[in-house]
Protein backbone atom coordinates (compact mmCIF):
# COMPACT_ATOMS: atom_id res chain seq x y z
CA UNK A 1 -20.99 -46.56 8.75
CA UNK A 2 -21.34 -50.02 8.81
CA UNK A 3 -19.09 -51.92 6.32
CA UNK A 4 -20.94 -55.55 4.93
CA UNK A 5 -18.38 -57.79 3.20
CA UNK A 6 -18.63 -61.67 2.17
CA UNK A 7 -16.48 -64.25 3.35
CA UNK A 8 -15.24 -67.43 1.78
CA UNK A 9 -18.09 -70.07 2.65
CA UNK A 10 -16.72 -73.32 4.31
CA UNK A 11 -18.18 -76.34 6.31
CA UNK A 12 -16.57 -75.88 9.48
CA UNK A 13 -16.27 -78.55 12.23
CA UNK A 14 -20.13 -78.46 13.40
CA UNK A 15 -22.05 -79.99 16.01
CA UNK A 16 -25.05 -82.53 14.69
CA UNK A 17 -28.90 -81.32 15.17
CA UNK A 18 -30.74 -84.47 14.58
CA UNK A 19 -33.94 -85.16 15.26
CA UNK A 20 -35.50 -88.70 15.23
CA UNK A 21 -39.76 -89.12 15.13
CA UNK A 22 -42.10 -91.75 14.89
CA UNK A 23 -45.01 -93.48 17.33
CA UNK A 24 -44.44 -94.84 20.52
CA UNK A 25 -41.93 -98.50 21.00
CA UNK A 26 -40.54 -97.39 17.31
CA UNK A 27 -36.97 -97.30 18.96
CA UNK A 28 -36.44 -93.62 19.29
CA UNK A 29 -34.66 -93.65 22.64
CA UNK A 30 -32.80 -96.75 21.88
CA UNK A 31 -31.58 -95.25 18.84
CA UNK A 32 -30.81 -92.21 20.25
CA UNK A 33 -28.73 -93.21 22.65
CA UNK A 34 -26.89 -95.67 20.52
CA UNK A 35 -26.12 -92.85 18.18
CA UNK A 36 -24.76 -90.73 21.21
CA UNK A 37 -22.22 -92.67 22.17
CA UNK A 38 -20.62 -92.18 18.72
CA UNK A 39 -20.56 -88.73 18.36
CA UNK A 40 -19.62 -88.28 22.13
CA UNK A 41 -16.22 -90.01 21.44
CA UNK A 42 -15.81 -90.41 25.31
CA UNK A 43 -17.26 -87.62 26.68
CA UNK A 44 -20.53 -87.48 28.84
CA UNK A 45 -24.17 -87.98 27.36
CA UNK A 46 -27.23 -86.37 29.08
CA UNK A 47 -30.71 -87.01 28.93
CA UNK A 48 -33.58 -84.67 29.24
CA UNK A 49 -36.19 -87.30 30.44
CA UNK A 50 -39.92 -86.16 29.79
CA UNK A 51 -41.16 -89.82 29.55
CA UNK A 52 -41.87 -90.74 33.07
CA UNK A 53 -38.57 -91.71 32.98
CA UNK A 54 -39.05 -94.33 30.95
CA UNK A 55 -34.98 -93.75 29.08
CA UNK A 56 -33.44 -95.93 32.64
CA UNK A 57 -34.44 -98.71 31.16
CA UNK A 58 -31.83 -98.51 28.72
CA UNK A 59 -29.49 -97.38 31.74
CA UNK A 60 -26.77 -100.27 33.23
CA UNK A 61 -27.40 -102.53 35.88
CA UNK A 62 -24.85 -102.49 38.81
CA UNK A 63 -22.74 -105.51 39.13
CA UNK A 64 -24.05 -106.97 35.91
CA UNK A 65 -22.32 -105.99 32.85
CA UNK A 66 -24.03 -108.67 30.79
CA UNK A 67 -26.86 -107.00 30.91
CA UNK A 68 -25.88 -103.98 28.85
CA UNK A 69 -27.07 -100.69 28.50
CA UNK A 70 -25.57 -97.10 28.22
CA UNK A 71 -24.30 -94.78 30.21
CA UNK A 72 -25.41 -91.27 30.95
CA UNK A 73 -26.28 -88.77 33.05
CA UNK A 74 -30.06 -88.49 33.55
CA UNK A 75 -32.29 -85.75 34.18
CA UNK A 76 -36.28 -86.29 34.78
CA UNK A 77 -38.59 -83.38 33.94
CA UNK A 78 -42.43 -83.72 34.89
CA UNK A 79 -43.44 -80.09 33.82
CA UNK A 80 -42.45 -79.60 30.50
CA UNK A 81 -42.46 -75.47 30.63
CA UNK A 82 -40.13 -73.55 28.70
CA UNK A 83 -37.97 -71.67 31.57
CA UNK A 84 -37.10 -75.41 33.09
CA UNK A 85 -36.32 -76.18 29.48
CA UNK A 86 -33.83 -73.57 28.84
CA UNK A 87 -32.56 -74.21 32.38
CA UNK A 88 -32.11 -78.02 31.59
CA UNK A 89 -30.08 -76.90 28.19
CA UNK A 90 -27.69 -74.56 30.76
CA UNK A 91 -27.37 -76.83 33.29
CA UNK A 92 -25.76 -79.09 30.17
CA UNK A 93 -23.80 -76.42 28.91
CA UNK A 94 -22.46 -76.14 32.50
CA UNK A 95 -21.58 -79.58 33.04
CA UNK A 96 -20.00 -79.94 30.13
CA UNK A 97 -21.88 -82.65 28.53
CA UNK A 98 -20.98 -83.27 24.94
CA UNK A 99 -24.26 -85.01 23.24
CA UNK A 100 -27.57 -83.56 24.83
CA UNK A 101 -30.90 -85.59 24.06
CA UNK A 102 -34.23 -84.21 24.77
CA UNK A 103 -36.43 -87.41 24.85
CA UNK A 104 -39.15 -86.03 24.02
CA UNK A 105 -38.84 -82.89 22.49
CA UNK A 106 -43.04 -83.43 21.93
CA UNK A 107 -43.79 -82.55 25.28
CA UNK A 108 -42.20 -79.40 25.36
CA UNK A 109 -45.48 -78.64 22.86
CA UNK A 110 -48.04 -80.62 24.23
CA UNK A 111 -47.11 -81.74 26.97
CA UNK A 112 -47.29 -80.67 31.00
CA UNK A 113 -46.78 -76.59 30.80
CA UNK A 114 -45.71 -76.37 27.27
CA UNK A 115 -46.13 -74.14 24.78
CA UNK A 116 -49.83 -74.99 24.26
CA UNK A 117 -50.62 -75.30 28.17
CA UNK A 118 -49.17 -71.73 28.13
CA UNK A 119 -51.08 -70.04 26.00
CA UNK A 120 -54.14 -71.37 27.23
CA UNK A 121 -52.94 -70.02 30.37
CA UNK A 122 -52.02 -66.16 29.16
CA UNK A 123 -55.53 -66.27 27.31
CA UNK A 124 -56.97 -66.55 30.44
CA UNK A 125 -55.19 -63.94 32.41
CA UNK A 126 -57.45 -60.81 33.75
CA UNK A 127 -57.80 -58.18 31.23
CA UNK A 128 -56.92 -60.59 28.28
CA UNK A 129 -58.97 -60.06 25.49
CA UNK A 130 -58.54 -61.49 21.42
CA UNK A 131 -58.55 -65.48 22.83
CA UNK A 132 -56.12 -67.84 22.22
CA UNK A 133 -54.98 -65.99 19.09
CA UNK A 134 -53.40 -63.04 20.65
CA UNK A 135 -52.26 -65.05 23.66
CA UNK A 136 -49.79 -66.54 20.88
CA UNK A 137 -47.33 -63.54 21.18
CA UNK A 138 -45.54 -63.75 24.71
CA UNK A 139 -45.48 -67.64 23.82
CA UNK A 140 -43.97 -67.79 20.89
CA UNK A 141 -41.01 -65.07 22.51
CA UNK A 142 -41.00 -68.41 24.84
CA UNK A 143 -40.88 -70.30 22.10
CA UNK A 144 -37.91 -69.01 20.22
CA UNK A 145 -35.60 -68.91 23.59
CA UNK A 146 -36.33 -72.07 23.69
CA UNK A 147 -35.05 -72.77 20.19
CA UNK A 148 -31.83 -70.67 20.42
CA UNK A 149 -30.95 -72.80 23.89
CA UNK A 150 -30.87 -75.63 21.61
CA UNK A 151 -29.85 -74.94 18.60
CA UNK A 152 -26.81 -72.74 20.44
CA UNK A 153 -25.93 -75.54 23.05
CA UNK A 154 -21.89 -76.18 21.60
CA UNK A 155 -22.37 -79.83 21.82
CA UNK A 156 -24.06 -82.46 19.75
CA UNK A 157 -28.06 -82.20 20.38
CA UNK A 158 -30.55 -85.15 19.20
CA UNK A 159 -34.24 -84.84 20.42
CA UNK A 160 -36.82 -87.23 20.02
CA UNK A 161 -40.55 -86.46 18.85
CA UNK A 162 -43.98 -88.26 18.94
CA UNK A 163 -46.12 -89.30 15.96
CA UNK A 164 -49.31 -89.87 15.35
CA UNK A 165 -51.43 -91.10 12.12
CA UNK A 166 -53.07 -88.41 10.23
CA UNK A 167 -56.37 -88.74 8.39
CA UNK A 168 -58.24 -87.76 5.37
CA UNK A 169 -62.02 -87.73 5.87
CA UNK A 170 -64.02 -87.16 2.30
CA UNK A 171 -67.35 -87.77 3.18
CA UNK A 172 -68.20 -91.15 4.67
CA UNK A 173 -64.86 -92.83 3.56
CA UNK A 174 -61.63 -92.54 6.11
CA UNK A 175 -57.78 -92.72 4.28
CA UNK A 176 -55.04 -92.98 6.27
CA UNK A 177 -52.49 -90.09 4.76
CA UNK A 178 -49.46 -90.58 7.08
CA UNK A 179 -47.75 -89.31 9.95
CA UNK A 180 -48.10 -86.15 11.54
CA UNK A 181 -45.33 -84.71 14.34
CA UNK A 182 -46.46 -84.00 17.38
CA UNK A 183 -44.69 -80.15 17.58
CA UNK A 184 -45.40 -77.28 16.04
CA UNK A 185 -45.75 -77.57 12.06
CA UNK A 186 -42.48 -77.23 10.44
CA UNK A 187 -40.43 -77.98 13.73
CA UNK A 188 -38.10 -80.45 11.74
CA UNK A 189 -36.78 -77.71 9.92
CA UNK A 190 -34.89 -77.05 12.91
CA UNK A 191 -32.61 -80.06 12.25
CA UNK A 192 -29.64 -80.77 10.25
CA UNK A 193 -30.86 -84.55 9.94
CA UNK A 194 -34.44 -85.98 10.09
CA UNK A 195 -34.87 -89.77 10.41
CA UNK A 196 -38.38 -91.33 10.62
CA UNK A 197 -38.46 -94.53 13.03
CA UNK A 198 -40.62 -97.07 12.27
CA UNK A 199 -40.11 -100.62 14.02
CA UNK A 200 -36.89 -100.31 14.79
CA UNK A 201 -35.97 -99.33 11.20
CA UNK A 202 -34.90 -95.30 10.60
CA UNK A 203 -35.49 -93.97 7.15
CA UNK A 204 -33.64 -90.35 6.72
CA UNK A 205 -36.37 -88.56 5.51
CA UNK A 206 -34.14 -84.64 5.40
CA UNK A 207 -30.98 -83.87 5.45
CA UNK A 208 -28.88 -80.85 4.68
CA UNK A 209 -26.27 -83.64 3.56
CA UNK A 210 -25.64 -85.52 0.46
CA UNK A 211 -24.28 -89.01 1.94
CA UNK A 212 -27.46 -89.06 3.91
CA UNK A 213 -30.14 -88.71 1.55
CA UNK A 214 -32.93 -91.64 1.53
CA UNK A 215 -30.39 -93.48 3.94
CA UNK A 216 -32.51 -96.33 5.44
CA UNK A 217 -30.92 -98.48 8.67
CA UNK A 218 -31.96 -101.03 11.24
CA UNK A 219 -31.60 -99.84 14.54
CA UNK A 220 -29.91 -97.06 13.78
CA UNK A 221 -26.44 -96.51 16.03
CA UNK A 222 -22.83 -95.73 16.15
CA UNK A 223 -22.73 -96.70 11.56
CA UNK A 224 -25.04 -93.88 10.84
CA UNK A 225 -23.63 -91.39 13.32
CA UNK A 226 -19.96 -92.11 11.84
CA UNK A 227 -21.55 -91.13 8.73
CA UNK A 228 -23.16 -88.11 9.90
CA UNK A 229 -19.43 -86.64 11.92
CA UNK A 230 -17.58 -87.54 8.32
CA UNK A 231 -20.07 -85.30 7.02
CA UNK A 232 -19.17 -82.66 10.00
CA UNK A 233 -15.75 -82.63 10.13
CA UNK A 234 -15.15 -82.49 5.93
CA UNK A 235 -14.39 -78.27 6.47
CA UNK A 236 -11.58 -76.98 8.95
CA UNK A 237 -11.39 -75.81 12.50
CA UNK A 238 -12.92 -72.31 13.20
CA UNK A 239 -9.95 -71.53 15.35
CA UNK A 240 -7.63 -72.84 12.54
CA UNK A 241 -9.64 -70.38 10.28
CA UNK A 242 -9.40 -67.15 12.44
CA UNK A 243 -5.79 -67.53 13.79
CA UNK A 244 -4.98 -68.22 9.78
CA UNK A 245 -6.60 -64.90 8.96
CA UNK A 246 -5.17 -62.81 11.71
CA UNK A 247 -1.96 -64.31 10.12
CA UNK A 248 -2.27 -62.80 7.23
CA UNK A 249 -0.17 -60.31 5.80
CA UNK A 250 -3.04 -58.67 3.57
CA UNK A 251 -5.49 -58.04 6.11
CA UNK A 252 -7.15 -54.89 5.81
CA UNK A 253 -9.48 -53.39 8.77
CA UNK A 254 -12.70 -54.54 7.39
CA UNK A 255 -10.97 -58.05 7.34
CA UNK A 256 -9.75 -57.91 11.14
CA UNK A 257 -13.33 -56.73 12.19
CA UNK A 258 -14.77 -59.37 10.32
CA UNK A 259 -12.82 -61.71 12.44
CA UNK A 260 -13.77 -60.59 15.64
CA UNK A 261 -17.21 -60.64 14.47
CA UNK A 262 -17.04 -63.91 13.80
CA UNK A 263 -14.78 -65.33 16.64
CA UNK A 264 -17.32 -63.41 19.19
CA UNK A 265 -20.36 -65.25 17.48
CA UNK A 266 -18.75 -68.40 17.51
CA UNK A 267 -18.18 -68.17 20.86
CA UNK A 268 -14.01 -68.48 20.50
CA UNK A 269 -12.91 -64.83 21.99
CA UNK A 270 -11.71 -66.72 25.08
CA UNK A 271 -10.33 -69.58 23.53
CA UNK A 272 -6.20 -70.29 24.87
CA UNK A 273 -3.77 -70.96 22.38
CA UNK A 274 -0.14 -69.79 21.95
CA UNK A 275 0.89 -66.80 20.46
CA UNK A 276 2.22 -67.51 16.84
CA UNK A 277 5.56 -64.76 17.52
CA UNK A 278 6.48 -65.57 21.08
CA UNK A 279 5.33 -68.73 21.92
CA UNK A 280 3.56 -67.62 24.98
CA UNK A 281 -0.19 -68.02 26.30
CA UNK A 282 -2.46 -66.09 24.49
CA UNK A 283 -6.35 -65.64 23.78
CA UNK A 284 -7.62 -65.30 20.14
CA UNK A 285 -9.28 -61.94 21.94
CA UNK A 286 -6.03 -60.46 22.71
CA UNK A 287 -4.76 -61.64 19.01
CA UNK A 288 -7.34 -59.84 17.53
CA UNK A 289 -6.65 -56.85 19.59
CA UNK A 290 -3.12 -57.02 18.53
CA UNK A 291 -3.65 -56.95 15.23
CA UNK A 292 -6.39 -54.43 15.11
CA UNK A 293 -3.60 -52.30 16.67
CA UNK A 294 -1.61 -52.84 13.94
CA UNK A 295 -3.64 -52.22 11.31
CA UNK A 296 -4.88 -49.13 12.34
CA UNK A 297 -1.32 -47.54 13.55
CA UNK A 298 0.00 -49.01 9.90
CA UNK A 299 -3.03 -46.28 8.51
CA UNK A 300 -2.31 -43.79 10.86
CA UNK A 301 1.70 -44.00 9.48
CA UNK A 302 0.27 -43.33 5.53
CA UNK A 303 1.55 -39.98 4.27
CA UNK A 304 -1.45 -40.01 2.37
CA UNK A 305 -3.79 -39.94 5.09
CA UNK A 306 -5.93 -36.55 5.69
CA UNK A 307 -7.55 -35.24 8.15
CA UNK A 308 -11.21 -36.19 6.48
CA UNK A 309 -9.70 -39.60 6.35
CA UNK A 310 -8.73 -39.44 10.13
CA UNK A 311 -11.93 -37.96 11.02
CA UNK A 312 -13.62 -40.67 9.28
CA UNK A 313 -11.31 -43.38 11.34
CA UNK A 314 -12.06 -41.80 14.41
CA UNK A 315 -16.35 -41.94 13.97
CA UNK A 316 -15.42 -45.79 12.62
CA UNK A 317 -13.69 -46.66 16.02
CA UNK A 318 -16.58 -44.98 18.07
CA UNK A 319 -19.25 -46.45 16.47
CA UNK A 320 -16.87 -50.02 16.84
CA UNK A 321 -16.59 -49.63 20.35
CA UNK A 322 -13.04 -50.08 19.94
CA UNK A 323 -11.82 -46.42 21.07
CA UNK A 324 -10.24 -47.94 23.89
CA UNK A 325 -8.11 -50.82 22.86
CA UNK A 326 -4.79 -50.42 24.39
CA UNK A 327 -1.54 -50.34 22.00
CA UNK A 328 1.72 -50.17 23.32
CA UNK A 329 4.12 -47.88 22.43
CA UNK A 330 7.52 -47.92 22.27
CA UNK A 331 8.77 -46.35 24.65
CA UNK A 332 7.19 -48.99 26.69
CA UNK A 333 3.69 -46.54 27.87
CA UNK A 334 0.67 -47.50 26.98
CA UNK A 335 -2.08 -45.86 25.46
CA UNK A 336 -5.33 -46.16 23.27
CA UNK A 337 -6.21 -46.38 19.43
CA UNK A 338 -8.65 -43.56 20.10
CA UNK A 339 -5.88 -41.38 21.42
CA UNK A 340 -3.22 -42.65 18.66
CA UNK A 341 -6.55 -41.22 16.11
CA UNK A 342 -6.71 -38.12 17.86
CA UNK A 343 -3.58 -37.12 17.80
CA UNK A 344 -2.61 -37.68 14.23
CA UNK A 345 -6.01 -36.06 13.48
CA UNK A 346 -4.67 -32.67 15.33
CA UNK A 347 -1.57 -32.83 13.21
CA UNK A 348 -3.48 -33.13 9.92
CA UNK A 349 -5.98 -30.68 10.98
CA UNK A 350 -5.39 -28.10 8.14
CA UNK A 351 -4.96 -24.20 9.82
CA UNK A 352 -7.23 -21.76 9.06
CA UNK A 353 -6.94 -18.12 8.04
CA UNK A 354 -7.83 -15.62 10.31
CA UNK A 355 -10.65 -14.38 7.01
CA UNK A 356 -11.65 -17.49 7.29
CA UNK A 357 -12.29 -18.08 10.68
CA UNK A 358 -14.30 -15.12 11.14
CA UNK A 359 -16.54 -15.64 8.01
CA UNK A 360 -17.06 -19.34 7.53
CA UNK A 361 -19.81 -20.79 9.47
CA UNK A 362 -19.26 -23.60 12.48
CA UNK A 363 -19.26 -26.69 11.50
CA UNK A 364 -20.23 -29.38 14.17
CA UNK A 365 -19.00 -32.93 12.92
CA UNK A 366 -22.09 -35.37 12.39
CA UNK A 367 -22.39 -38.09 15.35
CA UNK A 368 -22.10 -41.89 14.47
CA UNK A 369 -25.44 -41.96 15.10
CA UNK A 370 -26.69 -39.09 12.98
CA UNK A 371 -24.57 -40.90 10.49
CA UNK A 372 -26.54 -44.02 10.57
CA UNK A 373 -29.58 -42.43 10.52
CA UNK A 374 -29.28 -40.19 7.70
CA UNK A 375 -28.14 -43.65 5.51
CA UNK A 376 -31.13 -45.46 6.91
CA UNK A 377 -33.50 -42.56 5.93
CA UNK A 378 -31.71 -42.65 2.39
CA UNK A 379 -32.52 -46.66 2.35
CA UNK A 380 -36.07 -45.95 2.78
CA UNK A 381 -36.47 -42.98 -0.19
CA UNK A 382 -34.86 -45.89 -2.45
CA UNK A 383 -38.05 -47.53 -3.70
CA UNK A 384 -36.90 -50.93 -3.14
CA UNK A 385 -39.69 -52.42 -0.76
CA UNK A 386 -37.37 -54.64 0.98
CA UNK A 387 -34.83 -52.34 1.78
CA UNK A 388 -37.39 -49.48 2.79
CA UNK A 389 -39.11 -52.09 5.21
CA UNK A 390 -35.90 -53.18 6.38
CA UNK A 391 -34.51 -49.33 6.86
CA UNK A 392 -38.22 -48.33 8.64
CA UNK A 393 -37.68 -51.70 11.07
CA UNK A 394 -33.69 -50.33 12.20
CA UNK A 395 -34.89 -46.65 12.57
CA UNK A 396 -37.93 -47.04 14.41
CA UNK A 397 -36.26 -50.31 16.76
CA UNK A 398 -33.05 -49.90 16.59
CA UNK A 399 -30.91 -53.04 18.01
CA UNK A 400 -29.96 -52.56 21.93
CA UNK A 401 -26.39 -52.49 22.45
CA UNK A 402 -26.24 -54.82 25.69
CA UNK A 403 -28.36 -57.30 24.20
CA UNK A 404 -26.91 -60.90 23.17
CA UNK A 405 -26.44 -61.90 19.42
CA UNK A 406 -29.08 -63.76 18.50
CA UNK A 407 -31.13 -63.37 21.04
CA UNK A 408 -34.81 -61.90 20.75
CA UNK A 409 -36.15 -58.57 22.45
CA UNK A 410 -39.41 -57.00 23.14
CA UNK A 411 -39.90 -54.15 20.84
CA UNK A 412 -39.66 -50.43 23.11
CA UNK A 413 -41.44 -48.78 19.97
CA UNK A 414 -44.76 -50.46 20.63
CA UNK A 415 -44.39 -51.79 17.24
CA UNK A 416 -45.32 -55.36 15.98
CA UNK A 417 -43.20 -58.16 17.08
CA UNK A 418 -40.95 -60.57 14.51
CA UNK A 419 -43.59 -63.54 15.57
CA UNK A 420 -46.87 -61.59 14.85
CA UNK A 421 -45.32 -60.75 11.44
CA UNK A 422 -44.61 -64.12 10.54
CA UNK A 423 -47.94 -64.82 11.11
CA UNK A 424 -49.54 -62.47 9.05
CA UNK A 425 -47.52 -63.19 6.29
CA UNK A 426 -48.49 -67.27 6.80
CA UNK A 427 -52.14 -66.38 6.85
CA UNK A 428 -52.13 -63.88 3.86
CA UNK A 429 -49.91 -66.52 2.01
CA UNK A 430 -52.55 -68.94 2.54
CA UNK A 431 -55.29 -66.67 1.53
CA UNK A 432 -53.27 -65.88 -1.38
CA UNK A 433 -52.23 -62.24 -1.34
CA UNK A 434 -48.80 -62.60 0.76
CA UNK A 435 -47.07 -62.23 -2.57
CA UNK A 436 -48.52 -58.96 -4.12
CA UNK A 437 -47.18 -56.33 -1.64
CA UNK A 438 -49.76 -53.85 -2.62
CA UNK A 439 -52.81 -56.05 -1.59
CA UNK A 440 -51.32 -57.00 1.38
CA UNK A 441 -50.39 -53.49 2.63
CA UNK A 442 -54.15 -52.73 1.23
CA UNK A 443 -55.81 -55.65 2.92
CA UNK A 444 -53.93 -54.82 6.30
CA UNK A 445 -55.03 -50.71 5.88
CA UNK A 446 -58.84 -51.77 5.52
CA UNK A 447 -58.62 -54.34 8.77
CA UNK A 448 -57.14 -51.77 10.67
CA UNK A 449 -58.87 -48.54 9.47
CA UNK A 450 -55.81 -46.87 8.25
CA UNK A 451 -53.88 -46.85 5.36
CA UNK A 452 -49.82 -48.43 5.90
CA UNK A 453 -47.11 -47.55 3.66
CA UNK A 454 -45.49 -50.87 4.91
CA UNK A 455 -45.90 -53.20 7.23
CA UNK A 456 -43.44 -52.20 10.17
CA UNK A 457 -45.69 -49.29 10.62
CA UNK A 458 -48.03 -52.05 12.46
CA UNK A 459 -48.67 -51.49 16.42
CA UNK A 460 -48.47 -54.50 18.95
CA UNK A 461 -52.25 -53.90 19.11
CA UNK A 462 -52.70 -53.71 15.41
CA UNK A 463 -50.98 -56.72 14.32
CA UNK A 464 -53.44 -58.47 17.23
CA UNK A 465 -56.83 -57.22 15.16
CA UNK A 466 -54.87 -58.44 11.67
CA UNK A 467 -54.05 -61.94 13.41
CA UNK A 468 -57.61 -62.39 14.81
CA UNK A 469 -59.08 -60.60 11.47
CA UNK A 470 -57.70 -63.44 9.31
CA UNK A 471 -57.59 -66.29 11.68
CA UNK A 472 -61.55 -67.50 10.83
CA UNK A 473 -60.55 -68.06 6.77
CA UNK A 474 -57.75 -70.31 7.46
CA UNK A 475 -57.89 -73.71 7.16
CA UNK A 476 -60.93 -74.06 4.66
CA UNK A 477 -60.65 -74.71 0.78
CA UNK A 478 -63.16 -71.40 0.23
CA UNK A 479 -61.07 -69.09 2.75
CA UNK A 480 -59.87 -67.45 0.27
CA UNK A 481 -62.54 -66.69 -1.74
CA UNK A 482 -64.28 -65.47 1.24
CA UNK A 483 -61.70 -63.85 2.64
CA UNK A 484 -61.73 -61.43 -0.45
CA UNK A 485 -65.43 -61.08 -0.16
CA UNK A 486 -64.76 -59.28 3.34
CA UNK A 487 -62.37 -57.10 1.95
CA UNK A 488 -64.53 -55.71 -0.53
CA UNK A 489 -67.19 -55.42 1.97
CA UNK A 490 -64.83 -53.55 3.91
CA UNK A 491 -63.76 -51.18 1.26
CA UNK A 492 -67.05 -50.48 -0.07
CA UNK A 493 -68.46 -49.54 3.76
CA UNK A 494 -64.39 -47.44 3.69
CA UNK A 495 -65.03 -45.94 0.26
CA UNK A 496 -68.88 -44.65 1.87
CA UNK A 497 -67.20 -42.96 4.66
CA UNK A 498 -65.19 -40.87 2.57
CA UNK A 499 -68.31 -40.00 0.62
CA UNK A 500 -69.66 -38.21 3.63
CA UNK A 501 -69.97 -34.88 4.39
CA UNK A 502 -68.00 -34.17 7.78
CA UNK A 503 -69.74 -33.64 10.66
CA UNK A 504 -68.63 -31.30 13.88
């Protein structure tokens, strides 16, 4: 059984997500790369170049240092798709580059094969059918690889984006109501820092950091990117942080797990240092190991131990996947924690009488996996929507082991995928019943012809009707209104069926 604990929250040395927005000549690139140079601290600076390669202007000239500019590597990019995109973001990752800027981040949207070009495309593949709308779920799969390239490359990332003026139209009369990005709605969310260019001058319109807020700067550059890294680097070193804990003389096993946890998220299993005891070279991986070992051959040693609680250890180190780690023993041989588990299991096994074994029943131990599902099966009889929904989801789609934290999968079940339900809960939220479980899981049963008990129960192909279903009362101040109209209608022509007598 999985064990969930909480951790001390810190601000650990971070990488900065900044994105900087406004029309065209407002000083984005200029910025940008000003800023780069800062938070680089000598390292390299590469630029994804999506403007006709417009960013070499800023580049140096050969011979004549007078003239300026900045130096970095440069990369052009005519088709704007989403696999050279992720490419682009691994070819940096390869090369080591410490501050990646995507200049323009825009045309990954709008631009030559983006997002929108592509689902225009899969809308009009052979044997398409539900338009644009249902062409949306490949794409936005594209979509949020795209996102966890980015927001996972492990050095600074700033990306540029296009405005454009938005209007209000009442009538006859025309008001100018701002800006409006040119990305999907919400995209800036994405970003730790948002700064609005206009004319040179950047205006840090959100921030996830207090020094920042309502910060306004001409030409912005290496000031405000100090600013942001003091923000940064206020928490400790993540390395610091795990080789600290393995240190510790109190660590239990849920502690040591939760280390390696978050040392393999963090990317840091492989990271060199030397071994605190012996001075020699060492991996944070093999530390962990180490101490794992210790831990669990300091439980094994516990007079108090039985053979339920060995039992228990053992299904705990299958369902870890660590079985196998090697411990040394010693006599100098090596051999497993699984085997160390085994054997003191054996020894604790209690012996039974000969009555006994000829009258009591066989008992076959429950699996890991029957384990987890009889708890998720328990989570759903609780009554608690969330945790019901959430239980139905891990039963149903269970998480593949080879796949990469973080990274999203096509559902095997046939079920609905994580982007179709985010829709569906945007368009109900608009049309006002997102919040009521009841009418939603009432409104979806009538567009689909089949009552739900919750929403995971959705098919790919079912979500697809709800999406399209909804889709035509978006956007208009009576959607709503209407949209509740067709419901009724819906139930009404529902509640006649059931009046009928069946037919054969």
């Amino acid at each position: 059984m999985t064990t969930f604990t909480f951790a001390p929250a810190t601000r650990e040395t971070a990488k900065a997500r900044i994105g900087l927005q406004g029309p065209g000549g407002s000083g984005k690139t200029k910025s940008a790369l000003r800023m780069a140079e800062k938070l680089a601290d000598g390292g390299q600076i590469g630029l994804i170049d999506t403007e006709r390669e417009s960013a070499l202007k800023y580049a140096p000239v050969p011979g004549k240092p007078h003239l300026g500019g900045h130096a970095f590597g440069h990369m052009p990019m005519t088709v704007c798709s989403p696999e050279n995109f992720i490419a682009a973001v691994r070819a940096a990752e390869d090369a080591g580059i410490a501050v990646l800027i995507v200049d323009s981040w825009s045309h990954f949207w709008a631009g030559k094969g983006g997002l929108l070009a592509r689902v225009d495309q899969e809308s009009k593949k052979p044997g398409h059918y539900g338009g644009s709308y249902t062409a949306w779920a490949p794409v936005n799969d594209l979509e949020q690889e795209m996102l966890d390239a980015l927001l996972g490359f492990p050095g600074h990332v700033i990306v540029t984006m296009r405005t454009k003026n938005d209007y209000d139209m009442q009538g006859k009369t025309v008001t100018k109501v701002g800006v409006k990005t040119i990305q999907r709605e919400g995209a800036e969310y994405e970003f730790d820092v948002i700064i609005d260019m206009v004319k040179g001058t950047g205006t840090v319109t959100k921030t996830r950091y207090d020094g920042l807020d309502d910060l306004s700067v001409h030409h912005p550059g290496p000031e405000l990117a100090e600013t942001i890294l003091e923000q940064l680097g206020q928490g400790v070193d993540p390395v610091t942080v795990i080789v600290d804990g393995i240190a510790n003389a109190d660590l239990t096993l849920d502690g040591v797990l939760q280390l390696q946890g978050d040392a393999a998220r963090r990317r840091l299993m492989q990271t060199g240092l030397l071994h605190p005891g012996t001075g020699t070279p060492t991996t944070i991986a093999a530390l962990l190991q180490e101490r794992l070992g210790d831990i669990v051959t300091g439980l094994l040693g516990d007079e108090a131990l039985t053979y339920s609680g060995a039992l228990d250890l053992y299904r705990r180190a299958d369902t870890g996947k660590w079985l196998g780690v090697p411990r040394a023993l010693e006599s100098g041989e090596t051999t497993t924690l699984g085997d160390l588990i085994k054997e003191r299991g054996t020894a604790l096994k209690p012996a039974e009488s000969s009555a006994e074994a000829t009258t009591s029943p066989a008992v076959t131990p429950e699996t890991p996996s029957e384990t987890r599902e009889r708890g998720l099966r328990a989570a759903m009889e609780s009554g608690h929507p969330e945790v019901e929904e959430s239980a139905f989801r891990e039963l149903v789609d269970p998480p593949s082991e080879e796949s990469a934290p973080g990274k999203p999968e096509a559902s095997a079940s046939g079920l609905a995928t994580s982007p179709q339900m985010r829709k569906i809960f945007a368009s109900f939220k608009e049309l006002g019943i997102a919040d009521d479980r009841e009418r939603r899981l009432k409104a979806i049963g009538l567009l689909i012809g089949r009552r739900i008990s919750t929403q995971n129960e959705l098919t790919f192909g079912e979500a697809s009707l709800v999406v399209e279903a909804v889709v035509e009362f978006e956007g208009t101040a009576d959607g709503p209104e209407r949209f509740k109209a067709y419901l009724n209608e819906l139930l009404t022509k529902a509640q006649a069926r059931d009046r009928e007598p069946a037919t054969v």
